[in-house]
Protein backbone atom coordinates (compact mmCIF):
# COMPACT_ATOMS: atom_id res chain seq x y z
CA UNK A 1 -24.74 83.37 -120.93
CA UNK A 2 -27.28 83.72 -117.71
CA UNK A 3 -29.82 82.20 -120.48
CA UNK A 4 -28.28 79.05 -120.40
CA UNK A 5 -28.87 78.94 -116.74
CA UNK A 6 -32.22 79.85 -116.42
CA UNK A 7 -32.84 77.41 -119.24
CA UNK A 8 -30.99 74.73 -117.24
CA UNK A 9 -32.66 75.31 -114.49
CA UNK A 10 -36.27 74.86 -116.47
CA UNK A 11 -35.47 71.30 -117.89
CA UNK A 12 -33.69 69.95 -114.44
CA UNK A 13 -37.01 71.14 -112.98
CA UNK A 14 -39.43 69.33 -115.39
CA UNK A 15 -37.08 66.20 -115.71
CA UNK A 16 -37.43 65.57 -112.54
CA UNK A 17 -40.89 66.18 -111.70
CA UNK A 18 -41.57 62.01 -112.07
CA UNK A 19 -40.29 62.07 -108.75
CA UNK A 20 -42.44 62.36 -105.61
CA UNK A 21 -45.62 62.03 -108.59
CA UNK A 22 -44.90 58.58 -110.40
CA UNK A 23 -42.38 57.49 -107.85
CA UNK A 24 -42.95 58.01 -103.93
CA UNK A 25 -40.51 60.03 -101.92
CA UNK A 26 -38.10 57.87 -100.27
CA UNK A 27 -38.28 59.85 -97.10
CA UNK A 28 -38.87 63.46 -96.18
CA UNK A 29 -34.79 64.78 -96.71
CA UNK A 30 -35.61 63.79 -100.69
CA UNK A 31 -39.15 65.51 -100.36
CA UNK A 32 -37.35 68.71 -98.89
CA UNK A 33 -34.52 68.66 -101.70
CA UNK A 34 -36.75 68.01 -104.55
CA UNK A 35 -39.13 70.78 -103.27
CA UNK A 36 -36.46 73.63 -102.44
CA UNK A 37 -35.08 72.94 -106.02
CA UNK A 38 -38.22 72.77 -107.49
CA UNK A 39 -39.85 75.67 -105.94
CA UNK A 40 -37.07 77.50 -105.38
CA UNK A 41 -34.06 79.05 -107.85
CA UNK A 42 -36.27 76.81 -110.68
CA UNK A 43 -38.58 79.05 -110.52
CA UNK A 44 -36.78 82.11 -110.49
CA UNK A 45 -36.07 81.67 -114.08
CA UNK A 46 -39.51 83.26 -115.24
CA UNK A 47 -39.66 86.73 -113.87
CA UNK A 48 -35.55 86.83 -114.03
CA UNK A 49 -36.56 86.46 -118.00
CA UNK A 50 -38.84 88.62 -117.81
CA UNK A 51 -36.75 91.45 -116.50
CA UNK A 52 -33.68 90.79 -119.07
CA UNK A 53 -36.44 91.16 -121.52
CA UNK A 54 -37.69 94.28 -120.13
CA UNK A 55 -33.92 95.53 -119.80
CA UNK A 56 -32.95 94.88 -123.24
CA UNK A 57 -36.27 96.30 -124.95
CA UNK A 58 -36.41 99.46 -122.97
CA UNK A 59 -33.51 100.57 -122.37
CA UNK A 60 -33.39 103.35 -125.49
CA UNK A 61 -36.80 102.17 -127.17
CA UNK A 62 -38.93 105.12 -128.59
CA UNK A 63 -42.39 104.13 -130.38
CA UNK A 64 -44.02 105.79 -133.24
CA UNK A 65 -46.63 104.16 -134.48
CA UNK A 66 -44.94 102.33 -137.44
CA UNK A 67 -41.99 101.84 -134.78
CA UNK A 68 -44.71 99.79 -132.71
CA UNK A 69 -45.89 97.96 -135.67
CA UNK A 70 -42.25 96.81 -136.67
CA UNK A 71 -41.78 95.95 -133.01
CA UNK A 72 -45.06 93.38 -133.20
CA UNK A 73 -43.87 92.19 -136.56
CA UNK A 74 -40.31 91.06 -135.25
CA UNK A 75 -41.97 89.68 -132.08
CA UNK A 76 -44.32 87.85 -133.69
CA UNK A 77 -42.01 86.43 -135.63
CA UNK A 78 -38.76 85.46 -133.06
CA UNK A 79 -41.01 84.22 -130.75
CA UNK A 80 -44.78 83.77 -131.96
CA UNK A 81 -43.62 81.69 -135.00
CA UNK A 82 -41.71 79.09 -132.84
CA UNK A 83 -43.75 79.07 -130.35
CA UNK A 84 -46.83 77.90 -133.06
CA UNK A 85 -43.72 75.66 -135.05
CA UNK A 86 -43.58 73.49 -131.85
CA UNK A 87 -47.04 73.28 -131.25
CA UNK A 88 -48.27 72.34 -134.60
CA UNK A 89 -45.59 69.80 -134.29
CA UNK A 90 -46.86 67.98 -131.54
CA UNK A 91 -50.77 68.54 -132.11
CA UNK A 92 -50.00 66.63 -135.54
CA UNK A 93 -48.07 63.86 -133.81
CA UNK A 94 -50.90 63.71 -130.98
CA UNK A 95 -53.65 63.21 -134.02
CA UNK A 96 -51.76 61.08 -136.29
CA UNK A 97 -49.12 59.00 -134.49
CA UNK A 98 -49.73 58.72 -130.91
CA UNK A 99 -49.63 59.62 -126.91
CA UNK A 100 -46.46 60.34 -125.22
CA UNK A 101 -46.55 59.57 -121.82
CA UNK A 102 -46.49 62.32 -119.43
CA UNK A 103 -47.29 65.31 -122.08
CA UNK A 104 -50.25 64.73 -123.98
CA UNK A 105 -52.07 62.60 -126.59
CA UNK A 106 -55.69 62.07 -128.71
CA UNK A 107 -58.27 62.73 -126.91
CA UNK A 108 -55.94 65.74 -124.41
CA UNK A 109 -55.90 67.71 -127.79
CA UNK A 110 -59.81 66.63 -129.15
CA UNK A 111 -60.79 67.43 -125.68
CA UNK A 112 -59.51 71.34 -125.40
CA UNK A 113 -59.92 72.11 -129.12
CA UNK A 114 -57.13 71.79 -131.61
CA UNK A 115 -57.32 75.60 -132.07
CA UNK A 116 -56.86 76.93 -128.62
CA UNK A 117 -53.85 74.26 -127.69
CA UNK A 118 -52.32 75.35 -130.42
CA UNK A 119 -52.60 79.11 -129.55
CA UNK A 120 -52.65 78.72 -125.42
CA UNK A 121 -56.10 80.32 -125.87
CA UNK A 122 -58.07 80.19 -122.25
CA UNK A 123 -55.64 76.89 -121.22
CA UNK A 124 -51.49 76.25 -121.40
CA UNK A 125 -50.62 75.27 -124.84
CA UNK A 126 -50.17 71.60 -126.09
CA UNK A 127 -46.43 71.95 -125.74
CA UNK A 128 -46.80 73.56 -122.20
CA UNK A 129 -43.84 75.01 -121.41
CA UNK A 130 -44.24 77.26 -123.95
CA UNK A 131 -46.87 78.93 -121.95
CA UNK A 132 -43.97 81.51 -121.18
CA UNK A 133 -43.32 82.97 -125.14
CA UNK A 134 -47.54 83.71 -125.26
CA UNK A 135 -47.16 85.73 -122.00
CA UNK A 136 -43.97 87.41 -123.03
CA UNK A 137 -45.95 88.42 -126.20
CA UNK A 138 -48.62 89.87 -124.20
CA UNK A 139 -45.95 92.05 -122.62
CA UNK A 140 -44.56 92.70 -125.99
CA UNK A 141 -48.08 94.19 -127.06
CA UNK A 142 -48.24 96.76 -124.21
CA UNK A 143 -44.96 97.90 -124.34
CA UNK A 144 -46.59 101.71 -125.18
CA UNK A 145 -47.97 101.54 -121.34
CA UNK A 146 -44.73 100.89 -120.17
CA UNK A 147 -42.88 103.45 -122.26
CA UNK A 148 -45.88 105.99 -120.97
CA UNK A 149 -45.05 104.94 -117.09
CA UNK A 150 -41.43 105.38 -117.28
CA UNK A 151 -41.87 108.66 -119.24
CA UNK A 152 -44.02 110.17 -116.32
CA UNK A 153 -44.59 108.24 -113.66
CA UNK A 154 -41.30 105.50 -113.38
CA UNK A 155 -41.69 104.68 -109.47
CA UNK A 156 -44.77 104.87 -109.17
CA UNK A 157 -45.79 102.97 -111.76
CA UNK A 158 -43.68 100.02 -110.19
CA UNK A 159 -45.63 100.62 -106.97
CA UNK A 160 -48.90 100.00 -109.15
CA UNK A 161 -47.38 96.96 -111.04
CA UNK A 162 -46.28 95.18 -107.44
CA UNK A 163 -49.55 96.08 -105.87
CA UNK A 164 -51.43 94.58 -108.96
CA UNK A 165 -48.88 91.34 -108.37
CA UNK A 166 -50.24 90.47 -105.07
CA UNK A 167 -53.88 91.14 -105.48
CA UNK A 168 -54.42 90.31 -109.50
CA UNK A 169 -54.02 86.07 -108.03
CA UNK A 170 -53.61 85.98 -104.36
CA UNK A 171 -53.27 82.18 -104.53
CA UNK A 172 -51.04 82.09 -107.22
CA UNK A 173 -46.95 83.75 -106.85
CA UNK A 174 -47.09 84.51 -110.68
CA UNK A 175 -50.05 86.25 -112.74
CA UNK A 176 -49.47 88.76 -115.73
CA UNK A 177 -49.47 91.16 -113.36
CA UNK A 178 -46.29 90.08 -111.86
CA UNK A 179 -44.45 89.89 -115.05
CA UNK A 180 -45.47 92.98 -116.36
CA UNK A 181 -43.95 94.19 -112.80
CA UNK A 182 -40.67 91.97 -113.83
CA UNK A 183 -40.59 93.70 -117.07
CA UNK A 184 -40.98 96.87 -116.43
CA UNK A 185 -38.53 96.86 -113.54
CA UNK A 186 -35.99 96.06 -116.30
CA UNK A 187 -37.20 98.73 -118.09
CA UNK A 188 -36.61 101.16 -115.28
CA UNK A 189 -33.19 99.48 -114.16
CA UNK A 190 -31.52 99.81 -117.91
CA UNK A 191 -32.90 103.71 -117.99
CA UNK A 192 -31.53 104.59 -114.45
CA UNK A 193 -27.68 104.49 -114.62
CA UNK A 194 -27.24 101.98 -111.99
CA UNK A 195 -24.24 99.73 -112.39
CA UNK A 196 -25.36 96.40 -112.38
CA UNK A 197 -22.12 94.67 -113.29
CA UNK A 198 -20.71 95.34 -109.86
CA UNK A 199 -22.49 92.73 -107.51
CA UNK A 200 -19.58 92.63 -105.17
CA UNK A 201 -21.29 94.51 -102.04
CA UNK A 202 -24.59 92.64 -102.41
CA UNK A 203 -23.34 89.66 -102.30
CA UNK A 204 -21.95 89.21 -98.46
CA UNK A 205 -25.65 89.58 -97.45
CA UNK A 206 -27.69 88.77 -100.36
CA UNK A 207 -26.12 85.20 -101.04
CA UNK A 208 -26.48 83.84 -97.75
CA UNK A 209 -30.32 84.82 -97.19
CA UNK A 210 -30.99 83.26 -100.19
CA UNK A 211 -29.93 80.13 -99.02
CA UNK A 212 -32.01 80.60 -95.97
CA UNK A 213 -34.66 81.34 -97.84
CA UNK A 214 -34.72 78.42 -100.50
CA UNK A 215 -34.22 75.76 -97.07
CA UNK A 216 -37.60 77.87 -96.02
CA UNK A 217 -39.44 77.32 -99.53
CA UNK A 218 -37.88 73.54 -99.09
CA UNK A 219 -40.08 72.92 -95.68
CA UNK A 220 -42.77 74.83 -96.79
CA UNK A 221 -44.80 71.19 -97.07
CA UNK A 222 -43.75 71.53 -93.71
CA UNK A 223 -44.77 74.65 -92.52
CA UNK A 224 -48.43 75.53 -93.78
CA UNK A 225 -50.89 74.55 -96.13
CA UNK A 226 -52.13 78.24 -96.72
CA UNK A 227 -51.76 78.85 -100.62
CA UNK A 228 -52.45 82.55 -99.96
CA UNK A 229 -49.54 82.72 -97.95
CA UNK A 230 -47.59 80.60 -99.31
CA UNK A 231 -47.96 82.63 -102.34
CA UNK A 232 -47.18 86.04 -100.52
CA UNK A 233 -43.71 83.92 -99.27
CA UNK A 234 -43.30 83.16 -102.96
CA UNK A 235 -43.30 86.84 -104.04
CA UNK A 236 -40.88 87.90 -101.69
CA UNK A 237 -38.62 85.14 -102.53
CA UNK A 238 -38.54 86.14 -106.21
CA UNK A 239 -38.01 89.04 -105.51
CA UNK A 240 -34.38 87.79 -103.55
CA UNK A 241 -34.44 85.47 -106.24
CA UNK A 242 -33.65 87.32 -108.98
CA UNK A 243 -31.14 89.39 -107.22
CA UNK A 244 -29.43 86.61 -105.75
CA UNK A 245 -29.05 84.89 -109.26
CA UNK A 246 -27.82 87.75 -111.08
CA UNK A 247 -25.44 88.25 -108.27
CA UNK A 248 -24.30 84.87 -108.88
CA UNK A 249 -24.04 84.56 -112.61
CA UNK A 250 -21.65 87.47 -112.05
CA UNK A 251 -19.08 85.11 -110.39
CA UNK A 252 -16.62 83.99 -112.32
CA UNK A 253 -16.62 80.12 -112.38
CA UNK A 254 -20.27 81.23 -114.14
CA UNK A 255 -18.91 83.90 -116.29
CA UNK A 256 -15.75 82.24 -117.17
CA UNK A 257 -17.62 78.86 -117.76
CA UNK A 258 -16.57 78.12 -121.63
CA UNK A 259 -19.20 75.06 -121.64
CA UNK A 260 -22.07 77.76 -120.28
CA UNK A 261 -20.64 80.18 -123.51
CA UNK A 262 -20.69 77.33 -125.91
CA UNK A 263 -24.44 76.03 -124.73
CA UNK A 264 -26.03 79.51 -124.78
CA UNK A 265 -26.16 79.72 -128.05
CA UNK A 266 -28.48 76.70 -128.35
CA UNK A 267 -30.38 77.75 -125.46
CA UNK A 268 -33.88 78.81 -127.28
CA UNK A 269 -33.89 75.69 -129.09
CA UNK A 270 -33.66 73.69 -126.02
CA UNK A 271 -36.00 75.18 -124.42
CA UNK A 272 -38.53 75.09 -127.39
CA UNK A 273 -37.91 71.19 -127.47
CA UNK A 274 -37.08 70.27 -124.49
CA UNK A 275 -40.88 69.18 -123.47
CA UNK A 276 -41.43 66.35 -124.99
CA UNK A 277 -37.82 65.21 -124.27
CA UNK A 278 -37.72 64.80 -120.82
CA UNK A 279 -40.84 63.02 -121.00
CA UNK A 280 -39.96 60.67 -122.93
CA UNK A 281 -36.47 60.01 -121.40
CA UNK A 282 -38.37 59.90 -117.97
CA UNK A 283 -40.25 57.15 -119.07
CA UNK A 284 -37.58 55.43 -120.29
CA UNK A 285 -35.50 55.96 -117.71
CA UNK A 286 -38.41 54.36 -115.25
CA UNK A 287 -39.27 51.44 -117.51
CA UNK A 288 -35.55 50.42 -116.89
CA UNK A 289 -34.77 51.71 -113.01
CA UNK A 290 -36.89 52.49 -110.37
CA UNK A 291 -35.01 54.04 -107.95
CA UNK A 292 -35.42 53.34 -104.36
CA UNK A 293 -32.89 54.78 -101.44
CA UNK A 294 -32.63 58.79 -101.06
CA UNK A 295 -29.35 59.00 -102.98
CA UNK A 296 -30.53 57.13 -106.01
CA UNK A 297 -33.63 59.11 -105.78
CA UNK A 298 -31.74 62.65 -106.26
CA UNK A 299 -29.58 61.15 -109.06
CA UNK A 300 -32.85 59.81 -110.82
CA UNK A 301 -34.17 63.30 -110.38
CA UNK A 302 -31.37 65.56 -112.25
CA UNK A 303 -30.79 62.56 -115.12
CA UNK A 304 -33.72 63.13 -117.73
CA UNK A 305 -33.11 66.71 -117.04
CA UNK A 306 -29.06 66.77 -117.91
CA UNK A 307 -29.52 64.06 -120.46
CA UNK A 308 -32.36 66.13 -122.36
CA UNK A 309 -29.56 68.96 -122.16
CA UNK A 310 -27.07 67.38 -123.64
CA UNK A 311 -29.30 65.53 -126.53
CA UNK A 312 -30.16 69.17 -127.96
CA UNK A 313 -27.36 70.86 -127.60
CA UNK A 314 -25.98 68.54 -129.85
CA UNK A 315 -28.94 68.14 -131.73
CA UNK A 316 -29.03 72.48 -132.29
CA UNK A 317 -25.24 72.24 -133.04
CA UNK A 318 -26.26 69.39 -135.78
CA UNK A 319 -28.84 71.64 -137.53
CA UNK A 320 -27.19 74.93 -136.91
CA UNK A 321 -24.35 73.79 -139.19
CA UNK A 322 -26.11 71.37 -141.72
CA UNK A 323 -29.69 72.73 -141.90
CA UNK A 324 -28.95 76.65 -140.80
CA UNK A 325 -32.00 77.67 -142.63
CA UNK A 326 -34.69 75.23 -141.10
CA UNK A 327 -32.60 76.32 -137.71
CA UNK A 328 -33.19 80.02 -138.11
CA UNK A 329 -37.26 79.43 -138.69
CA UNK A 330 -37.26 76.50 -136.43
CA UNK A 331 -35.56 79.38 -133.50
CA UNK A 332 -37.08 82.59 -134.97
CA UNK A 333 -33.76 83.89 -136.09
CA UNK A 334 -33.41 86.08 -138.86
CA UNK A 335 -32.57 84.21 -142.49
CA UNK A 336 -29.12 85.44 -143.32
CA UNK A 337 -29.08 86.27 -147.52
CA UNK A 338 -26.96 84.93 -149.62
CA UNK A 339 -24.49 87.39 -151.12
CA UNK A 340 -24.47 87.94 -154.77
CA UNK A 341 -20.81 86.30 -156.56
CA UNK A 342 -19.19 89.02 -157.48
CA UNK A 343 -18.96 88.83 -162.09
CA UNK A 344 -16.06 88.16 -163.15
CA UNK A 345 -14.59 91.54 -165.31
């Protein structure tokens, strides 16, 4: 069910990213909004995946060497085969149809190379987003280092992973570096007991310097134009981040939320088409209404975003139950077969 969140979280993000780019902030209290949304629990999302990930995979995982193959295999196809589905679909469009505004078109693709957009190969894939399932495979192929590190050295290699974080891109609060570090802290969470159910004493103190923190991240435009720093503030606040979310998503309007349990189903396919969606409803949306005052301004920014949500959920729910096959590939979900009729005696 968190999935649904983080994915939520993703698409409000880039729906509203129009604003402040293609529309001017109307003053600096819709500036500070859109940034400590923006920059802050959005991008939590990412290494909060990244440690589920690491949770779920490691938790009992033992590799042979045919184990490791079979683990690729699957991998490859959950997540590699959608991820080159959705670019292929778009590369195609780009060369034979036209631009969209805001994502791509032509000349973007000619430009790069067909090849490496469509495989995220030195630059983001043509479908950007997506940038997230190529590094998650990366992490997928050196799962044997992790298993190694948690075998003989579990804390320290987390010490190594976070050092590597900070140094591998000082300028930049993510890197490879730092989601290996994600995943592998799942890893060593889901193989160390801990209780992680039971948020209850973390979150008197953990909640409310959260919220301090995002208002921080929200005047950072504010407060220095250091990227290195700003970075090293980023890291730390992930690292609250992700605790503070998964205290949250432990509460139970979140936990008892049946429309969060009915959406998480659909929540890979949204977030495999959800780019070029908001796009396009952005520019809609502007060609229409351009929105001028600070309240109209912070409803403009969450619209493409919740509209794009609701358009594929329905739209997954629609091929789930009339196309379940084309779903499954589409999603990377395993083909369910047909059972034989039993003969009649």
């Amino acid at each position: 069910m968190l999935r649904i969140v983080l994915i939520g979280l993703i698409v409000l993000c880039h729906g509203g990213r129009f604003l402040g780019v293609l529309v001017p902030f109307d003053g600096p209290a819709v500036q500070f909004a859109a940034t400590a949304f923006n920059r802050g629990p959005a991008c939590l999302a990412v290494p909060l995946f990244f440690a589920i990930s690491g949770y779920l995979l490691l938790r009992k995982l033992e590799l042979t060497p045919a184990g490791y193959a079979q683990l690729v295999g699957r991998k490859l196809y959950s997540i590699g085969l959608p991820f080159l589905i959705f670019n292929a679909i778009w590369i195609a469009w780009f060369l034979w149809v036209g631009s969209i505004a805001q994502f791509g078109g032509r000349s973007y693709i000619l430009e790069a190379g067909i090849l490496p957009k469509l495989l995220g190969y030195d630059t983001s894939p043509v479908n950007y987003p997506l940038w997230f399932l190529r590094e998650l495979l990366k992490i997928f192929a050196i799962t044997p280092v992790f298993l190694l590190l948690l075998r003989r050295l579990p804390l320290a290699g987390l010490g190594l992973l976070f050092v590597l974080w900070f140094v591998e891109r000082p300028a930049d609060e993510y890197g490879f570096s730092g989601f290996a570090f994600w995943f592998y802290l799942g890893g060593l969470l889901a193989r160390s007991g801990l209780d992680l159910g039971d948020t209850a004493r973390l979150d008197k103190w953990v909640l409310p310097l959260f919220v301090l923190a995002t208002i921080v991240v929200g005047l950072a435009p504010w407060l220095t134009q250091d990227v290195v720093v700003y970075a090293v503030g980023k890291r730390f606040y992930q690292i609250l981040g992700v605790v503070a979310l998964w205290c949250l998503s432990r509460q139970p309007w979140i936990m008892g939320s049946g429309l969060l349990h009915r959406m998480a189903g659909a929540s890979f396919f949204i977030f495999l088409t959800h780019e070029p969606t908001v796009s396009i409803l952005q520019t809609r949306l502007l060609a229409v209404w351009r929105p001028e005052g600070p309240a109209a301004q912070l409803v403009a920014f969450v619209l493409p975003g919740l509209a794009a949500l609701t358009v594929l959920y329905w739209l997954a729910r629609g091929l789930s139950r009339f196309a379940p096959k084309l779903y499954a590939v589409l999603t990377g979900a395993p083909l369910r077969k047909r059972r034989a009729t039993p003969k009649a005696a």
